[in-house]
Protein backbone atom coordinates (compact mmCIF):
# COMPACT_ATOMS: atom_id res chain seq x y z
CA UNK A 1 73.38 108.80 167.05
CA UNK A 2 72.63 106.57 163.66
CA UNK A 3 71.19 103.24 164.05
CA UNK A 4 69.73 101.12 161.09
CA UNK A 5 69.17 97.46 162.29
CA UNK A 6 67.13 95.32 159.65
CA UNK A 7 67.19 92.46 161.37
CA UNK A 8 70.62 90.80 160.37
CA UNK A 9 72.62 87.76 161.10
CA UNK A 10 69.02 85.81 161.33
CA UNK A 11 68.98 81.44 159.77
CA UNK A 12 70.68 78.50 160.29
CA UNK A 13 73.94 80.23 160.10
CA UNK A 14 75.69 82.37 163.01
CA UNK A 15 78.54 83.22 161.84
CA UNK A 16 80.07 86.42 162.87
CA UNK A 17 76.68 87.30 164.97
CA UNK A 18 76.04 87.40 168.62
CA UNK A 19 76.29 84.40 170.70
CA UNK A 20 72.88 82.89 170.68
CA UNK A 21 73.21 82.12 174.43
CA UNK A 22 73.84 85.76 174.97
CA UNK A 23 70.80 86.93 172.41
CA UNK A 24 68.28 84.60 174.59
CA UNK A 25 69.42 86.08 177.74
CA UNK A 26 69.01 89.98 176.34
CA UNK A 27 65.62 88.80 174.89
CA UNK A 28 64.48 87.53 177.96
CA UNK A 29 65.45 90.38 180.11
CA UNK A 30 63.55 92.50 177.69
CA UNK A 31 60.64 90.23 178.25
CA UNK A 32 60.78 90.41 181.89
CA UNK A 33 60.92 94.01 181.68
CA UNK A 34 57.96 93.85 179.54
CA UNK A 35 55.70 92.21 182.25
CA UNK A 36 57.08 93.90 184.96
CA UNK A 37 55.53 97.12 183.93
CA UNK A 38 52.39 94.92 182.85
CA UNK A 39 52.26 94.04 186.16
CA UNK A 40 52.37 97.41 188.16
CA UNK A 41 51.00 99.22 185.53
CA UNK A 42 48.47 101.94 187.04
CA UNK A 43 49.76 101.00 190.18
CA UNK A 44 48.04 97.19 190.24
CA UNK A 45 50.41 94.46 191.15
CA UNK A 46 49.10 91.86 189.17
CA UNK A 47 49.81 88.35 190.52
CA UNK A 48 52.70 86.25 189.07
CA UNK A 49 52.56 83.19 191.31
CA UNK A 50 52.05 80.82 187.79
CA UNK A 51 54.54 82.74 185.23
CA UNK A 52 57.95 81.18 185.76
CA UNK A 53 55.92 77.88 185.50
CA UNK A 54 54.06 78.50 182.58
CA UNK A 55 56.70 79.94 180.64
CA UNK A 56 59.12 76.33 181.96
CA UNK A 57 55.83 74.51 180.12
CA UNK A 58 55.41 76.81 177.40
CA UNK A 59 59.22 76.81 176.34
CA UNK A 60 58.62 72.63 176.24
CA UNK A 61 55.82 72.71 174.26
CA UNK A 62 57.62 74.49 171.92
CA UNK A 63 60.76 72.99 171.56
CA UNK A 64 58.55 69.37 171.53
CA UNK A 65 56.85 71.06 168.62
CA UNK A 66 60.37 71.70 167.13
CA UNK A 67 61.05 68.27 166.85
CA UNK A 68 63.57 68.09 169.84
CA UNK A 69 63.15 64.54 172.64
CA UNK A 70 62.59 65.09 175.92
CA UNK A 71 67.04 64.15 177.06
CA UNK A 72 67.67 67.18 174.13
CA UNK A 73 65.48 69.61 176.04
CA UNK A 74 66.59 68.66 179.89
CA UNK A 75 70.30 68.90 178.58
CA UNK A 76 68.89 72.66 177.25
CA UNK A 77 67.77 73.48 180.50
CA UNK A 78 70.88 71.72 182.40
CA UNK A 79 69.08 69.29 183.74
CA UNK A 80 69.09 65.52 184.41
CA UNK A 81 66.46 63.11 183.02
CA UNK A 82 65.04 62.41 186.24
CA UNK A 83 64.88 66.52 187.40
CA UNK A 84 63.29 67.28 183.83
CA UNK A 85 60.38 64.38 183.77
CA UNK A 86 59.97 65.78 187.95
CA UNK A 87 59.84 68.92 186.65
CA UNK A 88 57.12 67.85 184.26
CA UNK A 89 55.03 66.03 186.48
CA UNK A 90 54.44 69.00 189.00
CA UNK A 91 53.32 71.02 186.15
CA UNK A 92 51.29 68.60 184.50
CA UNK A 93 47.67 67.09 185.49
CA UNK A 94 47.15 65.81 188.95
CA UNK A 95 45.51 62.24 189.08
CA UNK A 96 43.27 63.36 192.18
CA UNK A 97 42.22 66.66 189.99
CA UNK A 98 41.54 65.72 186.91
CA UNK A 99 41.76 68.52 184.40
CA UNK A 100 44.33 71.11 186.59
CA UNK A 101 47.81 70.84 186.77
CA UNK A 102 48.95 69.54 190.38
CA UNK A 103 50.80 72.73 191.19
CA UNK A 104 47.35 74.63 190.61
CA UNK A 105 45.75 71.76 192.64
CA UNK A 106 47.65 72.43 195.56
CA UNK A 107 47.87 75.98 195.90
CA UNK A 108 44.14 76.14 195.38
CA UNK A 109 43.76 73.53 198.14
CA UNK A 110 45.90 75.57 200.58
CA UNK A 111 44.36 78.80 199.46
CA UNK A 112 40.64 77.15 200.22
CA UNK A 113 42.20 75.74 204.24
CA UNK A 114 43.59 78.78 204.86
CA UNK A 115 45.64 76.76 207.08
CA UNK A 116 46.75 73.61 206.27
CA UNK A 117 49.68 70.71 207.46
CA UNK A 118 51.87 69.04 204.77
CA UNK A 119 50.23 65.42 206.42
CA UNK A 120 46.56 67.04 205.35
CA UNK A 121 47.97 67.80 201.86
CA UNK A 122 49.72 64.56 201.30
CA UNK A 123 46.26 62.53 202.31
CA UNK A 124 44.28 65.22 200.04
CA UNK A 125 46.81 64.66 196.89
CA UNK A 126 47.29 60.83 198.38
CA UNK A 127 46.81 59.51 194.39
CA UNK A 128 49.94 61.38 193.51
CA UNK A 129 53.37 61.15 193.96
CA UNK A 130 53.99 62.32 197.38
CA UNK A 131 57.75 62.81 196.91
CA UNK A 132 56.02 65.56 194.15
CA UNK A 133 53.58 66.54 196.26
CA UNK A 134 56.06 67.71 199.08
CA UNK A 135 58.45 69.47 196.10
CA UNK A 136 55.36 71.63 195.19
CA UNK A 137 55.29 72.80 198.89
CA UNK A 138 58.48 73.38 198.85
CA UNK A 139 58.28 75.48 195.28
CA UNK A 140 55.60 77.31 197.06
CA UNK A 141 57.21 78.54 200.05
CA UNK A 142 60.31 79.35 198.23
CA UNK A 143 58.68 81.50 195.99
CA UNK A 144 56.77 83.20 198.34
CA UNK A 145 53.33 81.95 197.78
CA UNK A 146 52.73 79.98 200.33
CA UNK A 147 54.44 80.57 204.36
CA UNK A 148 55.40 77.72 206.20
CA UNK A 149 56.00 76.89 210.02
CA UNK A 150 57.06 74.00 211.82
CA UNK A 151 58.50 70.94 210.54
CA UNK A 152 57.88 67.14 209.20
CA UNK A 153 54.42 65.90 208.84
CA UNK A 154 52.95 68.16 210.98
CA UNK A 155 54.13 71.64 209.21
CA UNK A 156 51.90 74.07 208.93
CA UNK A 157 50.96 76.03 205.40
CA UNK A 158 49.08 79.08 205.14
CA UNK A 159 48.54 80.88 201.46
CA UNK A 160 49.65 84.54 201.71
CA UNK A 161 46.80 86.89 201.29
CA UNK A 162 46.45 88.88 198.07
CA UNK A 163 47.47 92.13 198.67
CA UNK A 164 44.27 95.25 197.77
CA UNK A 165 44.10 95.98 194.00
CA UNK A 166 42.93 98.97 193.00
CA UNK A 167 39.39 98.70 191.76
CA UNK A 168 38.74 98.49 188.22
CA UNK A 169 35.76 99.12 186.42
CA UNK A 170 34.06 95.74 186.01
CA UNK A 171 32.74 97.07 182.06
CA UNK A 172 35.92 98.33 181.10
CA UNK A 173 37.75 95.31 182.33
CA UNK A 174 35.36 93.00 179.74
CA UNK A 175 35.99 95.32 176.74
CA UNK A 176 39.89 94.83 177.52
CA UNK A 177 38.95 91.07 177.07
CA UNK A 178 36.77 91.38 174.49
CA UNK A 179 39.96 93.50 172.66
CA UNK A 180 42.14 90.61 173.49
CA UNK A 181 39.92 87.70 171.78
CA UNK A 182 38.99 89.98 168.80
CA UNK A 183 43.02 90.56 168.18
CA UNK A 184 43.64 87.09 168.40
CA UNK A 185 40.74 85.73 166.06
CA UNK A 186 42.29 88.53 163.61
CA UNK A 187 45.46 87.43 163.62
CA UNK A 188 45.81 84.11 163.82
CA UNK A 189 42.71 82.76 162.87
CA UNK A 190 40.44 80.86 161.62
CA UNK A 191 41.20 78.94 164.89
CA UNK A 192 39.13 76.49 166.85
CA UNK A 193 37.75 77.17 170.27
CA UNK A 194 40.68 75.29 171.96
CA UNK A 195 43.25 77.09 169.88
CA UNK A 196 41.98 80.24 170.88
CA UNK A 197 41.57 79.38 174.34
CA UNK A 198 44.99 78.05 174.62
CA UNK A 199 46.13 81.22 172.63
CA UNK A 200 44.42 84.25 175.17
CA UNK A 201 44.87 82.08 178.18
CA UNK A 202 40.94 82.21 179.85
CA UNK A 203 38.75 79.77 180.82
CA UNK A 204 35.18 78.34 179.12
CA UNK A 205 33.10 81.43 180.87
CA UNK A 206 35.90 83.77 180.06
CA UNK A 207 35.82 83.20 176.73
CA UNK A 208 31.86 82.64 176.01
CA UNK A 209 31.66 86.54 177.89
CA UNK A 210 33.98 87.46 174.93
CA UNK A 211 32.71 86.02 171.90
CA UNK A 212 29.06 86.80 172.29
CA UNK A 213 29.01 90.57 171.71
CA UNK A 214 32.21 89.52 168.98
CA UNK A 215 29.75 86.71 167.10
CA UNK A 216 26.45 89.35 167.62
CA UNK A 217 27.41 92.07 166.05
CA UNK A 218 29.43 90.22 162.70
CA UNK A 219 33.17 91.13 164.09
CA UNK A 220 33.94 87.39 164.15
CA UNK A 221 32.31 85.06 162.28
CA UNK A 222 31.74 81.35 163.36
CA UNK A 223 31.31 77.76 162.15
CA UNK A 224 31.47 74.38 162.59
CA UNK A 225 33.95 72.14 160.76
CA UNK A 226 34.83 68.82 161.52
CA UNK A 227 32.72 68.85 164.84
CA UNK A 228 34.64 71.47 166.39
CA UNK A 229 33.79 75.81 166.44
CA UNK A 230 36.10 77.78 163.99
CA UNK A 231 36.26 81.36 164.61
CA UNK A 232 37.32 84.09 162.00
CA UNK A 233 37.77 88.02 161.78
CA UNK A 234 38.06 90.12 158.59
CA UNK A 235 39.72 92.61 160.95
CA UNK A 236 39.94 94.07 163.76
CA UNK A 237 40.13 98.12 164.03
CA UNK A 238 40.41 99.31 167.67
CA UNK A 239 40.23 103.05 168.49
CA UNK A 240 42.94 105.64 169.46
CA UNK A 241 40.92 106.84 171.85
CA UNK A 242 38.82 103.63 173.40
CA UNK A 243 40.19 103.21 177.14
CA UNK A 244 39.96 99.66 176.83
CA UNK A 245 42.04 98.96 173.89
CA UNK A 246 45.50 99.48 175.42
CA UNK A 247 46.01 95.27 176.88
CA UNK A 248 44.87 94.09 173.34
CA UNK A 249 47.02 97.13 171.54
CA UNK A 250 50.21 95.78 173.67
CA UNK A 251 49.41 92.26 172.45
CA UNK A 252 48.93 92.77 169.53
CA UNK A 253 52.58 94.60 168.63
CA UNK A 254 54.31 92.26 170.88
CA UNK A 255 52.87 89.14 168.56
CA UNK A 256 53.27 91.13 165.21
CA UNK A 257 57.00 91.71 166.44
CA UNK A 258 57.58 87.98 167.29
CA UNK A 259 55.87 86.89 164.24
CA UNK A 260 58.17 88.89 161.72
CA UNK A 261 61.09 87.64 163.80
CA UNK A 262 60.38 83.96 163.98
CA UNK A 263 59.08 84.17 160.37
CA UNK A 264 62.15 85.64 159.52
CA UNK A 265 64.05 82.82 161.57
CA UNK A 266 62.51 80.12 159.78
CA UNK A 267 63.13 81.11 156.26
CA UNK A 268 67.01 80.50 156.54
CA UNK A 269 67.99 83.83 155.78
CA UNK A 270 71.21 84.91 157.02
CA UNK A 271 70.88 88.27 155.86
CA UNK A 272 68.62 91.36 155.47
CA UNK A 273 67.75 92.47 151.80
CA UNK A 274 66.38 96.15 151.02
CA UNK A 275 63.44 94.73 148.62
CA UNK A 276 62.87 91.90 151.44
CA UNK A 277 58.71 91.51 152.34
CA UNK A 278 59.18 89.99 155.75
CA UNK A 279 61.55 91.60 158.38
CA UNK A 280 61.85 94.78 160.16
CA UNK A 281 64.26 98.02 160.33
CA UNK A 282 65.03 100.14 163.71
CA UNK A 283 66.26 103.82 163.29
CA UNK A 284 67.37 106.24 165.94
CA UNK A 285 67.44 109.80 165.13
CA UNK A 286 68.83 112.98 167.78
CA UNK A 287 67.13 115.93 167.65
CA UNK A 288 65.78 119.01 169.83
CA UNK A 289 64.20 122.02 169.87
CA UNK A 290 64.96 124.17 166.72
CA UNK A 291 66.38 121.20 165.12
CA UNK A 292 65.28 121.54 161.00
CA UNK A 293 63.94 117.90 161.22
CA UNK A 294 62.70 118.04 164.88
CA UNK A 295 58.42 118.49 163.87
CA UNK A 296 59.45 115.89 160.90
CA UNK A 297 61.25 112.77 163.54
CA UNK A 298 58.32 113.55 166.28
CA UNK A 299 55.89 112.98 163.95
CA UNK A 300 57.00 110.22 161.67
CA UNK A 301 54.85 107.82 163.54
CA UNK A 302 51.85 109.84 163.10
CA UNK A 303 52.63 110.24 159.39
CA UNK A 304 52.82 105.89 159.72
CA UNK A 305 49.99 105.75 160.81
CA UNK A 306 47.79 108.17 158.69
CA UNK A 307 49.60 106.83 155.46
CA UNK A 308 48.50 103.01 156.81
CA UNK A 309 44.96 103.89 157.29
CA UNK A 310 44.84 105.54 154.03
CA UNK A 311 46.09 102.74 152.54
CA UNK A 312 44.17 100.02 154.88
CA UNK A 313 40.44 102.00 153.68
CA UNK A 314 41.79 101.67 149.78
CA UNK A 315 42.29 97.71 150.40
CA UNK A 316 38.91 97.15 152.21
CA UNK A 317 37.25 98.98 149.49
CA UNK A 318 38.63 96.98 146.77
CA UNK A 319 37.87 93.76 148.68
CA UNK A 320 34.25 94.51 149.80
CA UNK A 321 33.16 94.74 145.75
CA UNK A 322 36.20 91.74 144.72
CA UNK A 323 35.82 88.27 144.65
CA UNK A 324 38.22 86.19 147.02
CA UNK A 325 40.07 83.64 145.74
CA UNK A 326 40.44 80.26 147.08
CA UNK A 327 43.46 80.35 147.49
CA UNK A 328 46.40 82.34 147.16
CA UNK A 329 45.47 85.48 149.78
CA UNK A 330 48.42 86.72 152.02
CA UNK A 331 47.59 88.56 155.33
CA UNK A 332 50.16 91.10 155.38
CA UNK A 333 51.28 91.98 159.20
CA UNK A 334 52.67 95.36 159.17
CA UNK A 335 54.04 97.22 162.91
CA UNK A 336 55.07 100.54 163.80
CA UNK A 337 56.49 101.76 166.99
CA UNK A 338 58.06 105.11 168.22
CA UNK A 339 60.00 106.11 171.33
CA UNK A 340 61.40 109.36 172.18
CA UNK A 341 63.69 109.34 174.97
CA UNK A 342 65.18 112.45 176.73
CA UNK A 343 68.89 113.20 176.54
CA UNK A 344 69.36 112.15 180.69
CA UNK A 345 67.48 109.72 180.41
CA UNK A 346 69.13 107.64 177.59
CA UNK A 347 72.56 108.47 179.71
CA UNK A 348 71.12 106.93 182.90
């Protein structure tokens, strides 16, 4: 097997490349693969009661970012008007909870009853839509959340109980975050406080937990500008070894990944070039036991990785005794992966 894929057919232009349709719908089965075995890793089952929602939201965001009105992106979706800005509204702030999105409002309200009826919701919610209110508790019992029994105004919802998580150690579990905020801050920023709340996904107390220990000991720095907290990392170095690392390790690849492909997306470029500074190249190589290259493919991304630290401790050298400019510096993102699969495996 020989596979070289630098990243081609990527710009404006399709021609002769995959149906984008059909490269969305890989991509997101990849994705979904992705937090599946987030979910169950180590044998949790991590709740997903908010993904397909946030990702509906998310996905908006974006494309509103992009330019696109909001008839563009309900067409995308294959939706009408009306569905899309219903859509919308479930997901977005609820008058009679100011500051949570409606969905969140209700579940949290049926979760706190125990047992509640649909007439008890509607009076809680009563400064919302109640045609929206009633489609939430319908999302929610479809999806599982929430069982129903009965019917009309007196139906009956009860939130279904969490099912027992393995326990995790409470000290480990703040390092992971504290991994999480220190990636982001390294890569993306300087960002503000909302930015980087928005980016990691935690609340106020969430993210206070894991910036004091990051602002104490001089891994992020802070300021103020304009009003507002900026945060800001030289780098961020996490340990082969540290247990903790492994959520903020997986988030970090994932991102660099996207990056260099929506980078790459942006620029136009239809093509990959071999002297090219943003992109990325996948090889497959077959080997076994006794093969002359075997030791020399298995350990190509240790090799990586010893020539990139080498090379990372020759750059922070230079910089602690140079003068920064301005303006001008490029944060250079580079990622290395490895997978070795076995030969029945790859056939299954």
């Amino acid at each position: 097997m020989k596979v070289f894929t630098p990243f081609p057919c990527t710009g404006v232009s399709y021609s002769g490349c995959m149906n984008i349709s059909i490269l969305i719908e890989a991509i997101v089965r990849q994705t979904t693969v992705l937090i599946a075995q987030l979910a169950t890793s180590a044998g949790a089952r991590a709740s997903l009661s908010q993904t397909a929602n946030q990702v509906f939201a998310s996905l908006v965001n974006e494309l509103k970012e992009q330019g696109l009105g909001n008839k563009l992106i309900a067409d995308m979706f294959g939706l009408s008007l009306r569905t899309y800005h219903n859509k919308m509204r479930r997901l977005s702030e609820s008058t009679t909870e100011q500051g949570e999105s409606l969905w969140m409002a209700v579940l949290e309200f049926v979760r706190e009853k125990r047992t509640v009826t649909r007439d008890e919701v509607v009076q809680r919610f009563k400064r919302d839509d109640e045609r929206i209110v009633r489609s939430i508790l319908g999302d929610l019992v479809t999806s599982g959340i929430v069982f129903s029994k009965g019917g009309g105004g007196r139906t009956t919802y009860r939130a279904v109980e969490a099912d027992e998580y393995d326990a995790v150690d409470d000290q480990q579990q703040e390092q992971a975050l504290v991994n999480l905020v220190w990636i982001s801050v390294a890569r993306q920023g300087p960002l503000s406080r909302s930015r980087l709340a928005q980016l990691v996904a935690i609340d106020d107390e969430q993210l206070d937990g894991a910036l004091g220990p990051l602002t104490q000991d001089g891994r992020v720095t802070v300021r103020r500008v304009a009003g507002e907290l900026v945060y800001d990392s030289e780098q961020c170095v996490i340990g082969f070894e540290e247990p903790a690392g492994w959520e903020a390790s997986v988030f970090d690849h994932f991102q660099a990944v996207v990056t260099a492909l929506c980078t790459k997306l942006r620029s136009g470029s239809s093509s990959a070039r071999q002297d090219a500074n943003v992109g990325g190249s996948t090889y497959g190589f077959d080997v076994w036991p006794g093969h002359p290259k075997h030791d020399e493919v298995l350990g190509f991304l240790a090799a990586t990785r010893r020539r990139a630290s080498d090379l990372r401790a020759e750059v922070d050298r230079y910089n602690d005794s140079a003068v920064r400019p301005a303006s001008g510096v490029q944060r250079v993102i580079a990622y290395v992966g490895q997978t070795v699969i076995e030969a029945d495996e790859g056939e299954e």
